[in-house]
C-alpha atoms as a PDB file:
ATOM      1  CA  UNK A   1      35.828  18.627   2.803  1.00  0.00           C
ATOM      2  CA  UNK A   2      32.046  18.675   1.400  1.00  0.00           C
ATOM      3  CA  UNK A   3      30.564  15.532   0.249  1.00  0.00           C
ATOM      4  CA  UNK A   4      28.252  15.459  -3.327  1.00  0.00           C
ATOM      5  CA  UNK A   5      25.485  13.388  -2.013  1.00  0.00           C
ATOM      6  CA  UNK A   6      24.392  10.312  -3.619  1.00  0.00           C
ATOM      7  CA  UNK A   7      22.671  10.204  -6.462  1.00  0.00           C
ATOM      8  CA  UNK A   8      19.669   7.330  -5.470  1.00  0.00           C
ATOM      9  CA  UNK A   9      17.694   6.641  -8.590  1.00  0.00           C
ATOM     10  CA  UNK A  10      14.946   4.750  -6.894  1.00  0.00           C
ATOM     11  CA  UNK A  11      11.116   5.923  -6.159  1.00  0.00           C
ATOM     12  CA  UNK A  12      11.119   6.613  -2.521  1.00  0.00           C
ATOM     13  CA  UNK A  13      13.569   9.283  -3.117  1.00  0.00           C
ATOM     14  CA  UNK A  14      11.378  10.807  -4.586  1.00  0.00           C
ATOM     15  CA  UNK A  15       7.951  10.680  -2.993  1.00  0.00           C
ATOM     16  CA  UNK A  16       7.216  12.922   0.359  1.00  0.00           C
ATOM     17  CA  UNK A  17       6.110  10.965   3.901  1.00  0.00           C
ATOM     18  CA  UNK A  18       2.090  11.508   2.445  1.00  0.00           C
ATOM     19  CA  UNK A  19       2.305   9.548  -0.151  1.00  0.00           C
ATOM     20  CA  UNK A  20       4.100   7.320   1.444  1.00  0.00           C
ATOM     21  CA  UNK A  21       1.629   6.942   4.367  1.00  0.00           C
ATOM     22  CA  UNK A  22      -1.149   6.527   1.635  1.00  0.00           C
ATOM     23  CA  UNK A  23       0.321   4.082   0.265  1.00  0.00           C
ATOM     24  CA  UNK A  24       0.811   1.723   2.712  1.00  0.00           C
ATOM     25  CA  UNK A  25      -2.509   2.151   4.082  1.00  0.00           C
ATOM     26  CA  UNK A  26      -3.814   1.316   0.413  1.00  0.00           C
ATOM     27  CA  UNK A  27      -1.353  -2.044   0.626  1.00  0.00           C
ATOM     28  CA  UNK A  28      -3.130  -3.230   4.473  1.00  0.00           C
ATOM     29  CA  UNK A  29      -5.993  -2.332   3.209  1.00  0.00           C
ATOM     30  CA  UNK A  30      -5.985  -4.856   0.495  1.00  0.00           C
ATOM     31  CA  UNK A  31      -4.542  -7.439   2.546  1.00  0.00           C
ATOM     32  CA  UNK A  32      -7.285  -7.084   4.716  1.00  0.00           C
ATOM     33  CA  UNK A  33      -9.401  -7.610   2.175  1.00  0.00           C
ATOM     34  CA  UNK A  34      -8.155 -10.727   1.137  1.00  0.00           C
ATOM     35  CA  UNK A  35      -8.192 -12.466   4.565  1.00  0.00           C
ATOM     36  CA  UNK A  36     -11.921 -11.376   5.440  1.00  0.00           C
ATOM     37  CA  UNK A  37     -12.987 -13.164   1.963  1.00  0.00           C
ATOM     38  CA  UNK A  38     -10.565 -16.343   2.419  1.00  0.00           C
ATOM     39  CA  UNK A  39     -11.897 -16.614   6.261  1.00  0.00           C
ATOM     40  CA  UNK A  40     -15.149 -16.083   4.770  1.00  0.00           C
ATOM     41  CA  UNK A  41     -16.365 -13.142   6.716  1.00  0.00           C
ATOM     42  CA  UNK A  42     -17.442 -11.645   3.895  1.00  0.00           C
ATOM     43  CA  UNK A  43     -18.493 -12.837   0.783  1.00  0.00           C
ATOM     44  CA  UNK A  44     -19.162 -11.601  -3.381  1.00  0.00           C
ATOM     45  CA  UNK A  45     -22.733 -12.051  -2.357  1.00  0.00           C
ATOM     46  CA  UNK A  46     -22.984 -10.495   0.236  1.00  0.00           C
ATOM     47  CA  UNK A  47     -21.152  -7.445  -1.504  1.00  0.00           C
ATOM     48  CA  UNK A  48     -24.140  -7.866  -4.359  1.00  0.00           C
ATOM     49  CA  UNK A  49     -21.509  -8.724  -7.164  1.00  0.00           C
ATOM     50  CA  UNK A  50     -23.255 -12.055  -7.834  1.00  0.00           C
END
């Protein structure tokens, strides 16, 4: 007896291991981000925004 498979209506289903990857490199990136300016290892100035 076959199964239907189930029908699973949320995003990963549909995205490939690539984006996937990419995505969660964007994500630590970010959070990387944030702890080198709240440790202040880096700063706006420094990055010439100010």
């Amino acid at each position: 007896m076959t199964r239907t498979p189930i029908n699973d209506p949320t995003p990963r289903a549909a995205t490939n291991g690539g984006v996937r990857l990419a995505g969660t490199l964007v994500i630590a990136a970010l959070v990387l981000a944030i702890i080198l300016l709240a440790l202040d290892v880096i700063t706006f100035e420094q990055l010439g925004f100010f």
